[in-house]
Protein backbone atom coordinates (compact mmCIF):
# COMPACT_ATOMS: atom_id res chain seq x y z
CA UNK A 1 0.00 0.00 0.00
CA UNK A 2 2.79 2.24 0.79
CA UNK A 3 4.83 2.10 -2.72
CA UNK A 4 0.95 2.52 -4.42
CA UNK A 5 0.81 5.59 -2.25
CA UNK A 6 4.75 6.85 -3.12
CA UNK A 7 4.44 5.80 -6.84
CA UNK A 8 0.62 7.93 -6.70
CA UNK A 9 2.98 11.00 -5.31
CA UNK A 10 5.98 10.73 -7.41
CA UNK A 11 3.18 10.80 -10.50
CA UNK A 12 1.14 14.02 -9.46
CA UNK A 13 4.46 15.67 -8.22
CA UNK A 14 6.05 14.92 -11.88
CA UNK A 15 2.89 16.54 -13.01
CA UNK A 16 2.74 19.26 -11.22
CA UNK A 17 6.12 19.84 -12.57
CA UNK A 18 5.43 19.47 -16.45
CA UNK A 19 2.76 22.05 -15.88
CA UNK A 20 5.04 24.73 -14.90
CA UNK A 21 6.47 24.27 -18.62
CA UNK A 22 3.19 23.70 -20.60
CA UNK A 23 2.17 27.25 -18.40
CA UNK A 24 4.72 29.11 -19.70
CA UNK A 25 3.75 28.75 -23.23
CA UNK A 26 2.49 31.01 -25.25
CA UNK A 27 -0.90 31.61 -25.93
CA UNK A 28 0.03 32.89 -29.17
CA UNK A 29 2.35 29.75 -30.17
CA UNK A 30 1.29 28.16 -33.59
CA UNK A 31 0.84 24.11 -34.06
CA UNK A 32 3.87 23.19 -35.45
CA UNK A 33 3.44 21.36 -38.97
CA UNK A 34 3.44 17.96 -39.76
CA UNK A 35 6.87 17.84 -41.23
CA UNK A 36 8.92 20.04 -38.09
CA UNK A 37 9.73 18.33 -34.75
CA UNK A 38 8.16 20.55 -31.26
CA UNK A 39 10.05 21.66 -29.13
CA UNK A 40 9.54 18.77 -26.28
CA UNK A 41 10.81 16.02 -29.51
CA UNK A 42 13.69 17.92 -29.95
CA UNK A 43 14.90 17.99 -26.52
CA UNK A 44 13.59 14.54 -25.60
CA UNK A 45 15.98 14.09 -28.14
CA UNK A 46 18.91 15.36 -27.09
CA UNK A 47 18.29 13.27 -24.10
CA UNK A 48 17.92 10.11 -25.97
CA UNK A 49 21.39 11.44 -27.35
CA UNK A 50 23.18 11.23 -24.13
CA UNK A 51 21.57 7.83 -23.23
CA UNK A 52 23.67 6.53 -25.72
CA UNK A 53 26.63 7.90 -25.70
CA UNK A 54 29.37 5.41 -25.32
CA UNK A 55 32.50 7.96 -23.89
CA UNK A 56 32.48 9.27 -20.54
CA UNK A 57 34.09 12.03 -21.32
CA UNK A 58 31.61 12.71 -23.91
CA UNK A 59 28.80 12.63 -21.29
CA UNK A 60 30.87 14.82 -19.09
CA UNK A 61 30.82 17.57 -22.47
CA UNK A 62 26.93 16.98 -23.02
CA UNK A 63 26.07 17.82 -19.38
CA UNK A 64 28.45 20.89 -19.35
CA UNK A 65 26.90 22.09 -22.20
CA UNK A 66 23.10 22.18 -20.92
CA UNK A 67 24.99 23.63 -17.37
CA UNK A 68 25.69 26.72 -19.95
CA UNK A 69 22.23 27.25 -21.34
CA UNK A 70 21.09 30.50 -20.42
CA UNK A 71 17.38 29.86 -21.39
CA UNK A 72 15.96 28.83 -18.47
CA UNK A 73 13.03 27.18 -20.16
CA UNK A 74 15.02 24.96 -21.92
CA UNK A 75 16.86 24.41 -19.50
CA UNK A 76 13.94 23.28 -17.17
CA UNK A 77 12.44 20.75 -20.56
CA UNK A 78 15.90 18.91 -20.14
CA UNK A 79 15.89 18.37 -16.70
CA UNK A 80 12.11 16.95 -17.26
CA UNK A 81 13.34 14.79 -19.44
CA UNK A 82 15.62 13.29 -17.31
CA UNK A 83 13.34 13.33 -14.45
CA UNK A 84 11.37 10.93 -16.61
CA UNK A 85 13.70 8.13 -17.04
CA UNK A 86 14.41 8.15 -13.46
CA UNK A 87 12.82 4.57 -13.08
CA UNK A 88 14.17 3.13 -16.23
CA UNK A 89 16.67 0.30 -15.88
CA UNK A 90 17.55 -0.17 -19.51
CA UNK A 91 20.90 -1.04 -19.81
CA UNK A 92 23.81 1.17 -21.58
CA UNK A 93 27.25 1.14 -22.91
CA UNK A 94 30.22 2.68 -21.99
CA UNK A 95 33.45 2.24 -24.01
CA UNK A 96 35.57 1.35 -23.01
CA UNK A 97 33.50 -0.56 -20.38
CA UNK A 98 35.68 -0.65 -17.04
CA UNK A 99 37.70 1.95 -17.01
CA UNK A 100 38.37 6.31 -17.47
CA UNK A 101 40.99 7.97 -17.79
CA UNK A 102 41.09 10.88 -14.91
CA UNK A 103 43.77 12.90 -13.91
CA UNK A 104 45.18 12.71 -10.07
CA UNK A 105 47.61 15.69 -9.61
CA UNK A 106 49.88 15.69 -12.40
CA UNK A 107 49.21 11.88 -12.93
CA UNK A 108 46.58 10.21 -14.91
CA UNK A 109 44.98 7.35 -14.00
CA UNK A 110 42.84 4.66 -15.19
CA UNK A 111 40.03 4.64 -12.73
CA UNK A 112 36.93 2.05 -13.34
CA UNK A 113 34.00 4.38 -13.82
CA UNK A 114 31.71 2.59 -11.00
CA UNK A 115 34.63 3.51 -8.57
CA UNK A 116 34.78 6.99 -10.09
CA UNK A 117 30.56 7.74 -9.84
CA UNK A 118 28.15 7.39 -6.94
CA UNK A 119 25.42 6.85 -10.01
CA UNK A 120 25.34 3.45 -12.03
CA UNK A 121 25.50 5.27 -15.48
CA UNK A 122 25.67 1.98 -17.22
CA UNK A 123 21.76 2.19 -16.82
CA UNK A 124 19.30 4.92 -17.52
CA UNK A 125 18.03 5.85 -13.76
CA UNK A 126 21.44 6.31 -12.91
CA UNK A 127 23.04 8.28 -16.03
CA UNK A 128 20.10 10.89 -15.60
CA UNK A 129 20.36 11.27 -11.96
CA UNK A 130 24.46 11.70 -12.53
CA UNK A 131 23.45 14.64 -15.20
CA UNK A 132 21.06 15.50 -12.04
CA UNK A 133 23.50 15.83 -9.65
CA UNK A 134 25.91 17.80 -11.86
CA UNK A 135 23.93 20.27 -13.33
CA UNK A 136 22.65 21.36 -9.84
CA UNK A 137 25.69 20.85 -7.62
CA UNK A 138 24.11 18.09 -5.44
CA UNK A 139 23.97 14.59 -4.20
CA UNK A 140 20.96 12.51 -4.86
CA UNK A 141 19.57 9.03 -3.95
CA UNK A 142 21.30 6.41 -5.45
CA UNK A 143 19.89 4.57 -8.29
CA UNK A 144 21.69 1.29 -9.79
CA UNK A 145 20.23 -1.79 -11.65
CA UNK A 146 20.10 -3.97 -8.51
CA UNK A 147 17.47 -1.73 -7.35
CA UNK A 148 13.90 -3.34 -6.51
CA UNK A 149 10.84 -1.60 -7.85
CA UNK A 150 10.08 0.26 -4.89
CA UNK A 151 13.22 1.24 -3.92
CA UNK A 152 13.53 2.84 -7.36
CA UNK A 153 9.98 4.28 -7.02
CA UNK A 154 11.52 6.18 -3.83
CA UNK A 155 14.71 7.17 -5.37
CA UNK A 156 12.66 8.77 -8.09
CA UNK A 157 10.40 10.52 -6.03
CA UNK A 158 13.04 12.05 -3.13
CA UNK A 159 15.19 13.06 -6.50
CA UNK A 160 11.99 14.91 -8.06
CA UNK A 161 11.17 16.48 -4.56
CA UNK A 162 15.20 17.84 -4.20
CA UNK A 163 14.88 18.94 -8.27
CA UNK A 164 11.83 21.21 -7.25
CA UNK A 165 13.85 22.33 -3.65
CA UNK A 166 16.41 23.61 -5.85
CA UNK A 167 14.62 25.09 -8.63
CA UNK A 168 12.31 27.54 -6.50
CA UNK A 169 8.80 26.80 -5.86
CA UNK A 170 6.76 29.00 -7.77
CA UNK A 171 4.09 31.19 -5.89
CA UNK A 172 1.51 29.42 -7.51
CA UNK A 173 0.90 25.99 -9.43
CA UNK A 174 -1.55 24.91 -11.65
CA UNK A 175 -3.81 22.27 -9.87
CA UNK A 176 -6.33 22.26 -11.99
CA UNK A 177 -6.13 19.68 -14.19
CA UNK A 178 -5.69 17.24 -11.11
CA UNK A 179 -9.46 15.43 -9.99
CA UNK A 180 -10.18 15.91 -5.80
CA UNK A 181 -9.32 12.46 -5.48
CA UNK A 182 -5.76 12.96 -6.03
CA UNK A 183 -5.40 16.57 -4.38
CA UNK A 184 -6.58 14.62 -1.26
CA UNK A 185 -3.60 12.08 -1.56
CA UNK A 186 -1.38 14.98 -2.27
CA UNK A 187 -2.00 17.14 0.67
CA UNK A 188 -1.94 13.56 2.50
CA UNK A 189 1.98 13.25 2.04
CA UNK A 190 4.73 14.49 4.20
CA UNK A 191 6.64 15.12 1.40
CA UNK A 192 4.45 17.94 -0.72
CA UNK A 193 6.11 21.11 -1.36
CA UNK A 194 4.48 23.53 1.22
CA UNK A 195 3.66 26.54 -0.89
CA UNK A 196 1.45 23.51 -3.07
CA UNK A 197 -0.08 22.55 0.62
CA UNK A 198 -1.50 26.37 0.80
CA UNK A 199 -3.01 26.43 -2.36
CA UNK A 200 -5.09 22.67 -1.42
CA UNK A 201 -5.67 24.47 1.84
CA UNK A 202 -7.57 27.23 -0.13
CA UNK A 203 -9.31 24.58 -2.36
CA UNK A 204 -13.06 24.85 -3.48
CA UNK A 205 -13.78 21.56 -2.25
CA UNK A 206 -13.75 20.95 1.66
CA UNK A 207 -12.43 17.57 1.14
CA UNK A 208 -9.43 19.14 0.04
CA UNK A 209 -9.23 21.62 2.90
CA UNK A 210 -9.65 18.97 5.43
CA UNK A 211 -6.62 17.13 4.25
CA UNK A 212 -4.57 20.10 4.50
CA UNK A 213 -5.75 20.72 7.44
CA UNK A 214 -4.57 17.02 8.71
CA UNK A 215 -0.91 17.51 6.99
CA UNK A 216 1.57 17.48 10.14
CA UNK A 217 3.28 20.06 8.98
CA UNK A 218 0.41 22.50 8.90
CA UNK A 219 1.78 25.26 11.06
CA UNK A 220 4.79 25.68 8.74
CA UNK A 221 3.07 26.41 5.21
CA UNK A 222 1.87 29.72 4.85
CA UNK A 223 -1.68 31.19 5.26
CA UNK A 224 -2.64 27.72 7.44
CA UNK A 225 -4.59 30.68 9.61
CA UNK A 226 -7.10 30.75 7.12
CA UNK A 227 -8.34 27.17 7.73
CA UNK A 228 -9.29 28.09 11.37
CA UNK A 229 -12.07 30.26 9.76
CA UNK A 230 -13.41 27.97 7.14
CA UNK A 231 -16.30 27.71 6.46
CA UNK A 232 -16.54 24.11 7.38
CA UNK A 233 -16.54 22.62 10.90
CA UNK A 234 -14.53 19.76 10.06
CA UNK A 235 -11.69 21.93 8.69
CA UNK A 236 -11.74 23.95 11.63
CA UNK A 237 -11.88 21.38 14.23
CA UNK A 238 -9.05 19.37 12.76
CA UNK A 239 -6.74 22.04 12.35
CA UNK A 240 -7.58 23.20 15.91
CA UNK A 241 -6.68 19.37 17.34
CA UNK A 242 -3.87 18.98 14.61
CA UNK A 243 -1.88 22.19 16.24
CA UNK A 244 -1.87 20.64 19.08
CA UNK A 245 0.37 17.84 18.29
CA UNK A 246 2.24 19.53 15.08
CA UNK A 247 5.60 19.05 14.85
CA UNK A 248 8.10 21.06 16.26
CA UNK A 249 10.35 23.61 14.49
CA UNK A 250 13.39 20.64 14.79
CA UNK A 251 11.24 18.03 12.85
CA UNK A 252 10.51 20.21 10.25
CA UNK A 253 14.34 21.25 9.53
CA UNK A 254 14.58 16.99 9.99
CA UNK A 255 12.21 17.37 7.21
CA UNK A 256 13.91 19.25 4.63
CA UNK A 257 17.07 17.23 5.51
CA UNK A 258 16.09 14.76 3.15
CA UNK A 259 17.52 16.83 0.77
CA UNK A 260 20.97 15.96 0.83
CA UNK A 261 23.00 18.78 -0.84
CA UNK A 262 26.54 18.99 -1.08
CA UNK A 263 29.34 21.07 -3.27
CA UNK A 264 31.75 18.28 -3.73
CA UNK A 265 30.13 16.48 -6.51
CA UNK A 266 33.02 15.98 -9.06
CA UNK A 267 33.13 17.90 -12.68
C-alpha cells in the first residue's frame, strides 16, 4: 500500500512539474506542422542522445553544455526529461567498459568508472540522476540496476522532490487539471512542497481543505490561519486538534534534511 501511495505521489508531483512548462507557453504559439519536430521532440531528443553515448568524457561535455544554457526554459524541458527516465533500468554502454581515464595531480589514472561515480550510469536511472546531480551541484539518492521496484519508485520521487527544492517553488501551481481524489492524496503526504499545501488548503472543495488541514506540517506552510475560519466545521476542528500535536520547528528542519546537498560532486 505504501509504494501505491509513493508511486501515486511521485506521478502528481512529476505533473505538477510538467505544468510549470506547458504554463509558460504562449498563448500565441502556432501548431507546429506535420513535417517540423516541437520543441519537447527535440529535446527529448537530445536526451535520448546522451543515453547513448558510449565515452564518458563525452557525457561529461553533453552535461556541461546544458549547465551553460542560459534559457531557463530549456533548460527546465531537459531536466524533465531526465526526471522521466528516473525509473528506467535499460541497460547502456560505456566504451571502453571498465575503465576512465582521470587525472590525479599531475598523474593520470585509469580509474573504473563505477569507482569513479556514486550513479550506475551503465543504466538509464542512474546516467540521468548523474546529469542531475551535476547540473545542480548536489547529491541525490542512489539509483543502480540492482534496485527493486520500490526502492527505485523512492529514489525517483526524493530526487523529483530535491529537483523542485532547488529550482524555486513558484508562488503558484496549476492544480487544476488534477481530480479531488488525487489533491486529497497529495496534501496527505509528508513530502508535498508547502507553498502547493496552501493552495489545497484554499481549495473549493472541503475535502481538500480537510486534508490540508490534517498535513503534520500544517503550522509551517503559509496562510494555514485561514483554515481556522473555514467555512466548514470539520476543517476547523481538525486544524484546531492537529496544532496541538504539530511538529516542532526541529522536525521540520529533519524534514527538509532529506535533501541531501553537497558542493563536492566531481566535474
Amino acid at each position: 500500500m505504501k509504494f501505491i501511495t509513493r508511486t501515486i505521489i511521485a506521478c502528481l508531483l512529476l505533473n505538477l512539474l510538467l505544468s510549470i512548462t506547458s504554463a509558460e507557453k504562449s498563448a500565441k504559439e502556432k501548431k507546429p506542422n506535420s513535417g517540423m519536430q516541437t520543441s519537447s521532440q527535440i529535446v527529448t531528443g537530445k536526451v535520448q542522445t546522451f543515453m547513448q553515448v558510449e565515452k564518458y568524457e563525452e557525457m561529461q561535455e553533453t552535461v556541461n553544455r546544458w549547465r551553460k544554457i542560459e534559457d531557463e526554459k530549456s533548460k527546465k524541458k531537459i531536466i524533465f526529461a531526465l526526471l522521466k527516465k528516473l525509473d528506467s533500468k535499460e541497460k547502456l554502454l560505456l566504451v571502453p567498459k571498465t575503465t576512465i581515464t582521470s587525472v590525479d595531480g599531475n598523474n593520470k589514472v585509469e580509474q573504473d568508472v563505477k569507482s569513479l561515480t556514486r550513479q550506475d550510469v551503465f543504466m538509464e536511472a542512474g546516467r540521468s540522476a548523474w546529469a542531475l546531480e551535476r547540473l545542480y551541484g548536489c547529491r541525490l539518492p542512489e539509483f543502480s540496476v540492482t534496485m527493486k521496484t520500490d526502492e527505485l519508485s523512492e529514489a525517483k520521487q526524493k530526487t523529483m522532490l530535491a529537483i523542485i527544492y532547488m529550482t524555486g517553488m513558484p508562488k503558484y501551481m496549476n492544480l487544476s487539471k488534477l481530480s479531488k481524489q488525487d489533491k486529497i492524496v497529495l496534501a496527505g503526504s509528508r513530502h508535498v512542497p508547502l507553498s502547493v499545501l496552501s493552495q489545497l488548503a484554499s481549495d473549493s472543495e472541503a475535502d481538500v481543505r480537510l486534508a490540508a488541514a490534517k498535513h503534520p506540517l500544517v503550522q509551517y506552510f503559509p496562510a494555514y490561519g485561514e483554515l481556522f475560519k473555514d467555512s466548514d466545521a470539520r476543517v476547523r476542528t481538525t486544524v484546531m486538534k492537529n496544532m496541538i500535536v504539530t511538529p516542532s520547528a526541529k522536525e521540520y528542519i529533519e524534514y527538509m534534511k532529506q535533501f541531501n546537498f553537497s558542493s563536492d560532486v566531481p566535474e
